[in-house]
Protein backbone atom coordinates (compact mmCIF):
# COMPACT_ATOMS: atom_id res chain seq x y z
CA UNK A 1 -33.43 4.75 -6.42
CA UNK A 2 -31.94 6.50 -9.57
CA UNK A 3 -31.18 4.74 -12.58
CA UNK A 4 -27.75 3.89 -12.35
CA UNK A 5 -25.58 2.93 -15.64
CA UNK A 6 -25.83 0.12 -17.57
CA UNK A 7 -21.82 -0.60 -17.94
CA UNK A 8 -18.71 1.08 -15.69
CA UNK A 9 -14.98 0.03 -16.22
CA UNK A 10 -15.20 -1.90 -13.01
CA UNK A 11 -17.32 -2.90 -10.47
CA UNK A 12 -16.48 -3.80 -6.41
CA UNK A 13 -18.44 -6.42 -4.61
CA UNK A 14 -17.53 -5.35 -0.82
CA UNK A 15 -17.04 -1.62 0.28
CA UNK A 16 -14.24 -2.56 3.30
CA UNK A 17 -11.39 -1.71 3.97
CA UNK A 18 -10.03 -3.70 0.70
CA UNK A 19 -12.62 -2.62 -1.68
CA UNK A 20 -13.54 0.62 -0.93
CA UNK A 21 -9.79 0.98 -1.01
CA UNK A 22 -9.59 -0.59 -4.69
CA UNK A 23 -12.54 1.50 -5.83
CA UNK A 24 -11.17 5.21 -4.15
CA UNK A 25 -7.29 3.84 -6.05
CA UNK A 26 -9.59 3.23 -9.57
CA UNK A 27 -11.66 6.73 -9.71
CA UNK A 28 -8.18 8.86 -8.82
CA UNK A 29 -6.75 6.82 -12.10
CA UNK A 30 -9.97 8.13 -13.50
CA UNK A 31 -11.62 4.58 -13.53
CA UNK A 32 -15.69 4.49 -13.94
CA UNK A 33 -16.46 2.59 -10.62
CA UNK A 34 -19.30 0.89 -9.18
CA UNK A 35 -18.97 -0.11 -5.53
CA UNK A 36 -21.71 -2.44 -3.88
CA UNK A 37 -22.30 -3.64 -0.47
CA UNK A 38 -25.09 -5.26 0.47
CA UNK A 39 -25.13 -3.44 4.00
CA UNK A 40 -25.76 0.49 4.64
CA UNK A 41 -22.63 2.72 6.58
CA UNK A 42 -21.64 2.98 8.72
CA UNK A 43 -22.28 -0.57 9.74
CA UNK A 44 -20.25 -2.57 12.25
CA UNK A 45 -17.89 -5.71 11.46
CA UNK A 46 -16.47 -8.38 14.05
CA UNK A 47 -12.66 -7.91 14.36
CA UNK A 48 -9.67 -7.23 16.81
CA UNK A 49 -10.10 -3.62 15.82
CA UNK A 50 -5.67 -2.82 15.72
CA UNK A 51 -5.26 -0.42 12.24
CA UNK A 52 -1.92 -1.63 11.48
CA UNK A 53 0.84 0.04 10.01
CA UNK A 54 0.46 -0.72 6.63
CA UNK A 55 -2.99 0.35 6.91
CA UNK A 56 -1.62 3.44 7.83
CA UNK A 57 0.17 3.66 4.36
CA UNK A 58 -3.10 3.67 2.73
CA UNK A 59 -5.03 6.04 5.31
CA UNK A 60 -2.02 8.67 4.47
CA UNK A 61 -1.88 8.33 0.75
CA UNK A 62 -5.97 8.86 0.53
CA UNK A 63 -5.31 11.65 3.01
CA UNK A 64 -7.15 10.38 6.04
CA UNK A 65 -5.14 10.66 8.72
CA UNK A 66 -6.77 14.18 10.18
CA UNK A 67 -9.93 11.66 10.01
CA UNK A 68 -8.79 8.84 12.35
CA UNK A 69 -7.41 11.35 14.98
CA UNK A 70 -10.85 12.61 15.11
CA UNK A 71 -12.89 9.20 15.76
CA UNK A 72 -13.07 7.43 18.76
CA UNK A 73 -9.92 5.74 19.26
CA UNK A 74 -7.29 3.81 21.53
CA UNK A 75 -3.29 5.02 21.09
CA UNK A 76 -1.28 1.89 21.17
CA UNK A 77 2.64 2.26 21.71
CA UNK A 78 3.44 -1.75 22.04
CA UNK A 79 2.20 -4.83 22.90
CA UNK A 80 2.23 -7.11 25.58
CA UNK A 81 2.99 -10.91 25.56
CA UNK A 82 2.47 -13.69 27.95
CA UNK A 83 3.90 -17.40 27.84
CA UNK A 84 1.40 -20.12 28.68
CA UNK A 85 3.65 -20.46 32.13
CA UNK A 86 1.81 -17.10 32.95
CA UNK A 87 5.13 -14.71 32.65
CA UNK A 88 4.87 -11.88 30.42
CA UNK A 89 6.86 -8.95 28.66
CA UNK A 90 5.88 -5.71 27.34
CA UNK A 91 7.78 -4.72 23.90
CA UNK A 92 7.24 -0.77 23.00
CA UNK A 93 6.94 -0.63 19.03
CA UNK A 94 10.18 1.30 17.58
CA UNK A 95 9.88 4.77 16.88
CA UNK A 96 11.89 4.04 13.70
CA UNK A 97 8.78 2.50 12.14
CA UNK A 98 7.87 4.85 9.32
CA UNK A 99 4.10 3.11 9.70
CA UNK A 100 4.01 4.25 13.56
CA UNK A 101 5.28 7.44 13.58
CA UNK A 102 6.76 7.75 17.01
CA UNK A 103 6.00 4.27 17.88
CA UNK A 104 2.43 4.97 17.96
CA UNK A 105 -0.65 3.36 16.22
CA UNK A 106 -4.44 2.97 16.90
CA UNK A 107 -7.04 0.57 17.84
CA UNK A 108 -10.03 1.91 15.85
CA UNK A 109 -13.83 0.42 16.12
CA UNK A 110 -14.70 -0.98 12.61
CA UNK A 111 -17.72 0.67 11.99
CA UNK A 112 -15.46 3.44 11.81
CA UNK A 113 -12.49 2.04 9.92
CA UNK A 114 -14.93 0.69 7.37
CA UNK A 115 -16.82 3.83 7.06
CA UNK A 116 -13.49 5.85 7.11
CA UNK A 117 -12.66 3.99 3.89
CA UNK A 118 -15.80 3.89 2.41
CA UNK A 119 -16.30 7.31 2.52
CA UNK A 120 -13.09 8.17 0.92
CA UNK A 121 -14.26 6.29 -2.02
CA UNK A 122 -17.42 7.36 -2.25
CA UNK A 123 -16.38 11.18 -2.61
CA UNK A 124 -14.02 10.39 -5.06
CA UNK A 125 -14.31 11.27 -8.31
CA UNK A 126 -15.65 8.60 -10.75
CA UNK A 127 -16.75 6.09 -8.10
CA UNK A 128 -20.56 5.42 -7.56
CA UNK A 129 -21.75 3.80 -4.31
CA UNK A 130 -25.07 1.03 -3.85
CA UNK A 131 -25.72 0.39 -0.71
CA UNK A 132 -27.97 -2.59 0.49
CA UNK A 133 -27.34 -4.45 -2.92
CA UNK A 134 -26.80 -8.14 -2.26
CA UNK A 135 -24.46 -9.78 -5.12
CA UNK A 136 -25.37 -13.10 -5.38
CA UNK A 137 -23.00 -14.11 -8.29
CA UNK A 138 -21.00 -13.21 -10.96
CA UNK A 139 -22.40 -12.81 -14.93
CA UNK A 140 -19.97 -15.18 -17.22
CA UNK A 141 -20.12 -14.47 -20.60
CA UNK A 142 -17.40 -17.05 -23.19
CA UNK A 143 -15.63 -17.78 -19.89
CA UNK A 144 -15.09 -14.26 -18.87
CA UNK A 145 -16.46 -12.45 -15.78
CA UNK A 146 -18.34 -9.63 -17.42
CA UNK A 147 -20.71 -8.85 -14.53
CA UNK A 148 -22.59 -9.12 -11.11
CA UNK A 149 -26.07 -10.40 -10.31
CA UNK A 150 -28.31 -9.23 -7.45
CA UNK A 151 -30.72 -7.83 -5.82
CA UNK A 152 -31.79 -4.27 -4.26
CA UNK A 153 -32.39 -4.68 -0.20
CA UNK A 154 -34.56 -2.12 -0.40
CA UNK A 155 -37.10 -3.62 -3.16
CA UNK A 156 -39.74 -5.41 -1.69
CA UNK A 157 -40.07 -7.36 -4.74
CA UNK A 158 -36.57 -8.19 -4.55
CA UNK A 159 -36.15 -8.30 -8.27
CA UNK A 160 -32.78 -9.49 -9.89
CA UNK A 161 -30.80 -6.73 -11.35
CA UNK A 162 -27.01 -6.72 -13.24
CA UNK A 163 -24.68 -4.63 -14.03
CA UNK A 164 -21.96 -5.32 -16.24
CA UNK A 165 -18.14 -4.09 -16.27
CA UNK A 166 -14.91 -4.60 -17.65
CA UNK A 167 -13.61 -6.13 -14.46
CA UNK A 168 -15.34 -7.67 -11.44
CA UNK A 169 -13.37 -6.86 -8.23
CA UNK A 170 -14.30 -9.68 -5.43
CA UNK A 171 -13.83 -7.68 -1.88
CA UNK A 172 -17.08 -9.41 -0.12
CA UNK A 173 -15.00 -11.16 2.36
CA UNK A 174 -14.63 -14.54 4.00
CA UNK A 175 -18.39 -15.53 2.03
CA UNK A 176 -17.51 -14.15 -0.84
CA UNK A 177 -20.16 -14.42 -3.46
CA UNK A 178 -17.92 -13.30 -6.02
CA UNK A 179 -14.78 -15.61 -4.91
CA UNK A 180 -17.61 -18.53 -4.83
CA UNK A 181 -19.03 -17.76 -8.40
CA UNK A 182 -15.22 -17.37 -9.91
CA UNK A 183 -13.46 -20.26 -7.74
CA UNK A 184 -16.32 -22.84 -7.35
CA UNK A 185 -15.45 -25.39 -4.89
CA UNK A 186 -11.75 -24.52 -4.02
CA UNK A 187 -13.20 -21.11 -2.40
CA UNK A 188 -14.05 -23.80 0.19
CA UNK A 189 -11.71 -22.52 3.65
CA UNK A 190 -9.57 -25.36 4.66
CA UNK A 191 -9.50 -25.58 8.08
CA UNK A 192 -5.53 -25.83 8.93
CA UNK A 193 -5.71 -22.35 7.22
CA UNK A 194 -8.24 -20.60 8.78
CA UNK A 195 -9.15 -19.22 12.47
CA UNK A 196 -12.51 -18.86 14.55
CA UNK A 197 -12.92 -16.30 16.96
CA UNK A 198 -15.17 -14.68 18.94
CA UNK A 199 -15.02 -11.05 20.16
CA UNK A 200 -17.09 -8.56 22.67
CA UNK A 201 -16.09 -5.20 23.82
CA UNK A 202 -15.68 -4.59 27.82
CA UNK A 203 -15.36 -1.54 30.27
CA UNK A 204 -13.60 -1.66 33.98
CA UNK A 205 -11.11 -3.83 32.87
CA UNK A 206 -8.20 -3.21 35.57
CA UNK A 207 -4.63 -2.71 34.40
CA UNK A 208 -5.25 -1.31 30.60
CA UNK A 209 -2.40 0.65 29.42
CA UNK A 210 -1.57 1.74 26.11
CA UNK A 211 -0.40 -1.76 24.75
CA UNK A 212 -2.48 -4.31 23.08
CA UNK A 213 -2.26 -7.25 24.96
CA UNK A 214 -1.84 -11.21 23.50
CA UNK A 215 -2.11 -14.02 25.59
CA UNK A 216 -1.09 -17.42 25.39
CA UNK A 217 -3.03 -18.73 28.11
CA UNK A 218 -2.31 -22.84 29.07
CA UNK A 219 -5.86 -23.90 28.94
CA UNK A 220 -6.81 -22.67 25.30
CA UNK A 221 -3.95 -23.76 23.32
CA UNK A 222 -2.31 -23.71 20.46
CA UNK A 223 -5.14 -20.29 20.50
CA UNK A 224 -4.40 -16.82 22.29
CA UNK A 225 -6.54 -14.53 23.77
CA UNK A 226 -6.37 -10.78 23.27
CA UNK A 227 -7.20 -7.41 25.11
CA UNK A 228 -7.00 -4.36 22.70
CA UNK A 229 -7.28 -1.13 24.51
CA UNK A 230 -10.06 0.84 23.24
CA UNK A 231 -11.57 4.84 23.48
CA UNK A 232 -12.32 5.37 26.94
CA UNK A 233 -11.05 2.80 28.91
CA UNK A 234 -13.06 0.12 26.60
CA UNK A 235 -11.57 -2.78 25.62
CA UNK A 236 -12.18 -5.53 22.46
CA UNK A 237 -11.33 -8.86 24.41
CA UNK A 238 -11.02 -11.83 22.36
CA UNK A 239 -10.14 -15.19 21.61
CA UNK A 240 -9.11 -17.27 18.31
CA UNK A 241 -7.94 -21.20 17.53
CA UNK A 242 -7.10 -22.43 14.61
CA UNK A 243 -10.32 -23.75 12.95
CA UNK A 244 -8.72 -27.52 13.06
CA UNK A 245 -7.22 -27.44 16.37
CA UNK A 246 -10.49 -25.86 18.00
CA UNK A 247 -12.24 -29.34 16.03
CA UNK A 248 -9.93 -31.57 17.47
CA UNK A 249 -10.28 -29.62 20.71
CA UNK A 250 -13.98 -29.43 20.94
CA UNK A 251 -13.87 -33.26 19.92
CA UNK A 252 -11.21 -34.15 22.64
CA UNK A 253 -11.93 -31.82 25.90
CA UNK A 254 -15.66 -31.36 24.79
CA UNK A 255 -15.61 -27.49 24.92
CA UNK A 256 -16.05 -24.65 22.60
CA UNK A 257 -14.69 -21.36 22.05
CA UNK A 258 -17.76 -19.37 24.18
CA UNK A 259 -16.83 -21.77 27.45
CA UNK A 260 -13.24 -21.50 26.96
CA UNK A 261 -13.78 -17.39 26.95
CA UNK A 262 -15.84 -17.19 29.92
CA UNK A 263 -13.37 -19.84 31.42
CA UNK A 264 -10.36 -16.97 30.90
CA UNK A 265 -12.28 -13.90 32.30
CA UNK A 266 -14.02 -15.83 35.51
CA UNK A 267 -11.23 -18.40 36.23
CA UNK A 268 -7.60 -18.15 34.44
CA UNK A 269 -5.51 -16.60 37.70
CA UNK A 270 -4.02 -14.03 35.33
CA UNK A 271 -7.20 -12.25 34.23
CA UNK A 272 -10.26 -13.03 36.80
CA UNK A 273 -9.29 -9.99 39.37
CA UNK A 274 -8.94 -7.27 35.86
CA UNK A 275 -12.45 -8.69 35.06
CA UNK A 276 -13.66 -8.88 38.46
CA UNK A 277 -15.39 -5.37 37.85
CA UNK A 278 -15.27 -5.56 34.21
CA UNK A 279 -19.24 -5.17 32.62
CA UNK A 280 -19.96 -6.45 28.82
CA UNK A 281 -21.08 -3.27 26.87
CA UNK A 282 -22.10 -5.18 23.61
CA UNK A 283 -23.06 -8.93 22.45
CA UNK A 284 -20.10 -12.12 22.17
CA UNK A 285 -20.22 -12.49 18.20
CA UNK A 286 -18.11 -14.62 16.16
CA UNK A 287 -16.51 -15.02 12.98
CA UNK A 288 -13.98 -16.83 10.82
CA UNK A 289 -10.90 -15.87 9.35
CA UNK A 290 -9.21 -16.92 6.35
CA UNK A 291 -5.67 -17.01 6.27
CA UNK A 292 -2.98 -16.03 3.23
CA UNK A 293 -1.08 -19.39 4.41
CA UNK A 294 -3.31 -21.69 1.96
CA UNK A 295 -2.69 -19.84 -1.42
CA UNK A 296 -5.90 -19.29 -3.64
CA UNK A 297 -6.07 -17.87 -7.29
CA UNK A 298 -6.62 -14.49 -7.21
CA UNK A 299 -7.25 -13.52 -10.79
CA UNK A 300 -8.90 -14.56 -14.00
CA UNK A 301 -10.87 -13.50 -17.26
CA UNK A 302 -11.99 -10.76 -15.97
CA UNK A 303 -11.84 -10.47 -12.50
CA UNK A 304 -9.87 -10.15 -9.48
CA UNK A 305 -10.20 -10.73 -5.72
CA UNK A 306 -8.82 -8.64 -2.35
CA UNK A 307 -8.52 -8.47 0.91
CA UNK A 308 -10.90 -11.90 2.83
CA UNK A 309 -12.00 -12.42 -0.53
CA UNK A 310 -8.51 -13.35 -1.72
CA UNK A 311 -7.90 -15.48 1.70
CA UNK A 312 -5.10 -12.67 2.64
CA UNK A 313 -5.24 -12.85 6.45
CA UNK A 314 -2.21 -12.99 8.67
CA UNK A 315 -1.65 -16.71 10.10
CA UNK A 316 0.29 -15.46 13.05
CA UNK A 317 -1.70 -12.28 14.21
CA UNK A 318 -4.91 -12.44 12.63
CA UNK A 319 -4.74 -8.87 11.07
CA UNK A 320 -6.71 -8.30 7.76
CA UNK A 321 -7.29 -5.24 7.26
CA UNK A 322 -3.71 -4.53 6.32
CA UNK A 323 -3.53 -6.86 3.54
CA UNK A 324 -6.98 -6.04 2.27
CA UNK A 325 -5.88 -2.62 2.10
CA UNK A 326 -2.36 -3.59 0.80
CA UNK A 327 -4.07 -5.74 -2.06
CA UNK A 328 -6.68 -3.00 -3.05
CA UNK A 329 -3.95 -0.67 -3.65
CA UNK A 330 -2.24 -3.29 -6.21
CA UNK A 331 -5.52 -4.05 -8.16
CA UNK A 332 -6.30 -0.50 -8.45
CA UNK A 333 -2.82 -0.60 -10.43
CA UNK A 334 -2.79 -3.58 -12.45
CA UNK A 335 -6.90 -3.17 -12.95
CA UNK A 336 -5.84 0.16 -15.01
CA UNK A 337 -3.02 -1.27 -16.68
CA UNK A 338 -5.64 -4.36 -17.53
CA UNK A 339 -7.67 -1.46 -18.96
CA UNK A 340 -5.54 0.77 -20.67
CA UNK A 341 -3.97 -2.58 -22.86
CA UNK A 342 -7.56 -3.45 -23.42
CA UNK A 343 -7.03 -6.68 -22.28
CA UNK A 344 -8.94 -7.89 -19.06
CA UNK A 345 -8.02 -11.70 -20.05
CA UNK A 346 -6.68 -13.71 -16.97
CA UNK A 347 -2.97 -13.16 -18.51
CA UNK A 348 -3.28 -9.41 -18.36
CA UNK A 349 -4.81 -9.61 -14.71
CA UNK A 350 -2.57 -12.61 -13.75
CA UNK A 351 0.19 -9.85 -12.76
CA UNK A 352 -1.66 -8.34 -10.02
CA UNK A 353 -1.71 -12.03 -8.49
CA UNK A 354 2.18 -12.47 -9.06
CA UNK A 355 2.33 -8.78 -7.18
CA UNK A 356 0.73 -9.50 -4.34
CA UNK A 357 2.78 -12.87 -3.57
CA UNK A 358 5.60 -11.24 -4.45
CA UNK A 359 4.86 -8.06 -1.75
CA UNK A 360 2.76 -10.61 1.25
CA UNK A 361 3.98 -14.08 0.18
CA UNK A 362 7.04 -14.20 2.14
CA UNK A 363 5.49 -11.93 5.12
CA UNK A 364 2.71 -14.72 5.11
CA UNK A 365 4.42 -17.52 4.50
CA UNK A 366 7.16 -16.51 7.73
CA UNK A 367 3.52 -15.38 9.78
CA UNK A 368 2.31 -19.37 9.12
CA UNK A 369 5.68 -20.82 10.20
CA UNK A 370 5.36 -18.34 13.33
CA UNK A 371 1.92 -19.62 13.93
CA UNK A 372 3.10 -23.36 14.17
CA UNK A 373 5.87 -22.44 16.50
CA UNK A 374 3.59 -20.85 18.82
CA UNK A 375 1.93 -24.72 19.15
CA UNK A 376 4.97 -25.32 21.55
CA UNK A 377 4.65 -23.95 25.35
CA UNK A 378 8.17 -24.94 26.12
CA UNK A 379 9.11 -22.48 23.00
CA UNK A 380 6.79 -19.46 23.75
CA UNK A 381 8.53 -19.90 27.80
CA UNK A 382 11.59 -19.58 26.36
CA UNK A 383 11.10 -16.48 24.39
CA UNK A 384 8.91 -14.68 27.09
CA UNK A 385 11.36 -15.64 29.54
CA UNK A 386 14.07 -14.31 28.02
CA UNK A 387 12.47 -11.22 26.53
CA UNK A 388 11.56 -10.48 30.54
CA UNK A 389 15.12 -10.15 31.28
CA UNK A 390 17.19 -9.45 27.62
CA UNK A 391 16.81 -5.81 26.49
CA UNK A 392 18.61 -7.62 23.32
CA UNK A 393 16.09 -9.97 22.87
CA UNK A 394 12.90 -7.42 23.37
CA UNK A 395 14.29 -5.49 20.72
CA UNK A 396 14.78 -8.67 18.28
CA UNK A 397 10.85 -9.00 19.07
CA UNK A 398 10.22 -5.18 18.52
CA UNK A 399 11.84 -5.03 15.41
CA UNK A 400 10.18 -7.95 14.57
CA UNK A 401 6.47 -6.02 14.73
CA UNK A 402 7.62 -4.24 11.75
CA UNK A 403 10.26 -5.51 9.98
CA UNK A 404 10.48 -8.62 7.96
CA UNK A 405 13.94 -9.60 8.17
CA UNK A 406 13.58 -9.79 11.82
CA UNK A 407 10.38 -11.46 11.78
CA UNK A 408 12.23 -14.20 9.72
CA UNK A 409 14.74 -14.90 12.17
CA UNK A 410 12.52 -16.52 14.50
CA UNK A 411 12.24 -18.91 11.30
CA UNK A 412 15.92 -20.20 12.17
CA UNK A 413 16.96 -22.50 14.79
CA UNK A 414 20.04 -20.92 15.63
CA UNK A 415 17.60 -17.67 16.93
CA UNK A 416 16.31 -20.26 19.78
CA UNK A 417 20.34 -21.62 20.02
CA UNK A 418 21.27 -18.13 20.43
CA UNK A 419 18.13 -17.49 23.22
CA UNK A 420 19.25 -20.24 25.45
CA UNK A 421 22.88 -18.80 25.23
CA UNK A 422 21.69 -15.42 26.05
C-alpha cells in the first residue's frame, strides 16, 4: 500500500451514504480528506433499499443523477398501506414534490447506493480513500479528538496504524467505533429508540406494481412488514419491531422476528397466494436501527458524528439514508467553518449539532409521535378506511410523504375528529 500522509484536515470513519457524502462536501471546499472503511466497494449493506427524496437532493447537487438511472433499479410512484383489519389504500406521491420529480423515486440495491456515493467522493478532488482499514478508536490528545487508530485488513500482521486530523468525522454506523470512543457508555442504543429488522430479496412475487408496499399486519404488531419493488420484478421484503416491543413480544408470545416473517409469507391470508410462487434469491439477514427519536451529542473537541453514527434514523419509516446524507452535507459546512476559524473546539463544532436539530428535529420528533400512534389498530382502521374511500383524506396522506406541515397534522386530535366526520 502507498504511504499515505501523516496529517489531513479531516478524516471519515465510514464511506456510506453519510460519510462519503461528508468527505465528497469537504474536498469541493478544498478540504484535505481521508475517508476509511473497513470494507472494500462495492460491498452490500442490509436495508429497505427506498432512496428518498432528500437523498435525491444530495445525488443532484454531486451530479449523480445520470448515475442512478443507469443502475439496476425499481421506479416507485407511491406507496401502498394496509390497516391491521387487512383493508388497504394506495396513495400516488405528488408530482409537486421537488424531491420526486413527477412523483417518481427509486428503490436502489445498496451496494449500489453506497458505491454510488463512495465513488463520488473518491474522484473528488482532495479526498483520499482506505479501504479495508478497521478503526478501532479514536486518538485523544488534552481532551480533544485528534485522530483514529486501526488496523490495515490487508496486513497479515495486522499492525496498529494512526492517522491524525484536525477533525474526526464518525460515519461508521449503528457500531460506531468512533461514536463509542467519543460517547463512551451513552452510545449504548436504548431500546424504545431503536428497531430490529430482518430483510431478504424475492422474485415471483404476484401483484408488484410500482408502489412500495407497508403493511400493518395483526399478528406482528405494533411492527410492519414491507415489500419494496425492485429491478426486474425483484422485491426487498421485510419486517421491523421496535427493539422493546419485539422483547416484550418474544418474552410474551415466545416468537422472534425470523418465525413471525415466515409466518406472513406462508400463512397471513393477505400475502400467502403473492408468495405462493415467490423463490428467495439471497440469505434472511438482520440488522438494527437507531432512531433520531432518543437525541445523542453529536459534536465535541474535535469531532463530529453523521448519519447511524449520530442515531439519525426515522422512527416512523425506518429511512436512513436520507438523514445520513442530509447530516453529511451540514458537517461538510460547519467542518470548514470549524477550520477556517481555526477552532475545532466542541463550541466551534457545537453549531453543526444545533443545525441538524434545527433542520431533522421536528421531522423526527413528529416521525416518533407517528410511530406511537401506529401502536393502535383501531387508529390505523380508521385512517386506511377512510383513505379507501376520501380522495380528501389520500391526499392529506400524500402530502404528508413529503411535506412536514402535513405530516404534523396527524400529530393533532382534531385530524382523527375531522376523519370520523369525513
Amino acid at each position: 500500500m502507498p504511504e499515505l500522509p501523516a496529517a489531513y484536515d479531516v478524516i471519515v470513519a465510514g464511506a456510506g451514504p453519510g460519510g462519503s457524502t461528508t468527505a465528497a462536501y469537504l474536498g469541493q471546499l478544498g478540504r484535505r480528506v481521508l475517508l476509511i472503511d473497513k470494507a472494500q466497494f462495492p460491498r452490500d449493506k442490509t436495508c429497505g433499499d427506498a432512496l428518498s427524496g432528500k437523498s435525491m437532493r444530495v445525488v443532484r447537487e454531486l451530479g449523480l443523477v445520470e448515475e442512478v438511472e443507469k443502475l439496476p433499479h425499481g421506479n416507485i410512484r407511491g406507496v401502498t398501506f394496509s390497516a391491521p383489519n387487512r383493508v388497504s389504500v394506495s396513495i400516488p406521491f405528488q408530482t409537486s414534490d421537488p424531491n420526486r420529480p413527477g412523483g417518481s423515486g427509486y428503490c436502489l440495491r445498496r451496494m449500489h447506493t453506497d458505491n454510488l456515493f463512495f465513488n463520488a467522493a473518491k474522484k473528488t478532488k482532495n479526498v483520499t480513500t482506505m479501504e479495508k482499514f478497521q478503526v478501532n478508536e479514536v486518538v485523544f490528545e488534552n481532551g480533544a479528538a485528534v485522530g483514529v487508530k486501526g488496523i490495515d485488513l490487508n496486513d497479515a500482521k495486522r499492525e496498529e496504524r494512526i492517522f491524525r486530523a484536525k477533525v474526526i468525522v464518525g460515519a461508521d454506523g449503528v457500531n460506531s467505533a468512533v461514536a463509542r470512543s467519543v460517547l463512551g457508555e451513552k452510545a449504548a442504543l436504548d431500546p424504545a429508540h431503536s428497531c430490529d429488522a430482518v430483510r431478504a430479496y424475492y422474485s415471483g412475487i404476484s401483484g408488484l406494481t410500482d408502489q412500495i408496499e407497508i403493511h400493518f399486519v395483526k399478528a406482528t404488531m405494533p411492527g410492519y412488514f414491507w415489500i419494496f419493488p425492485m429491478e426486474n420484478g425483484t422485491a426487498n421484503v421485510g419486517l421491523g419491531l421496535v427493539s422493546k416491543d419485539l422483547q416484550a413480544k418474544m418474552k410474551k408470545d415466545k416468537t422472534n422476528l425470523l418465525s413471525m416473517f415466515d409466518y406472513i409469507l406462508k400463512d397471513e391470508p393477505m400475502f400467502k397466494e403473492r408468495f405462493a410462487n415467490a423463490k428467495a434469491i439471497s440469505p434472511i439477514t438482520g440488522w438494527r436501527l437507531p432512531f433520531g427519536s432518543a437525541r445523542r451529542q453529536l459534536a465535541g473537541d474535535g469531532w463530529v458524528l453523521v448519519g447511524d453514527a449520530a442515531s439519525l434514523v426515522d422512527p416512523f419509516s425506518g429511512e436512513g439514508v436520507g438523514n445520513a446524507t442530509a447530516s453529511g452535507r451540514m458537517a461538510a459546512q460547519f467542518i470548514d467553518e470549524a477550520i477556517e476559524r481555526n477552532d475545532v473546539s466542541k463550541l466551534s463544532l457545537g453549531a453543526y449539532e444545533v443545525a441538524v436539530w434545527e433542520e431533522l428535529g421536528k421531522e423526527l420528533a413528529t416521525s416518533y409521535k407517528m410511530q406511537r400512534l401506529g401502536r393502535y389498530e383501531w387508529l390505523l382502521n380508521l385512517v386506511v378506511n377512510k383513505a379507501a374511500k376520501k380522495p380528501a383524506v389520500r391526499e392529506l396522506i400524500s402530502a404528508s410523504l413529503s411535506d412536514e406541515v402535513a405530516k404534523k397534522k396527524f400529530e393533532n386530535p382534531l385530524t382523527y375528529v375531522w376523519l370520523l366526520l369525513t
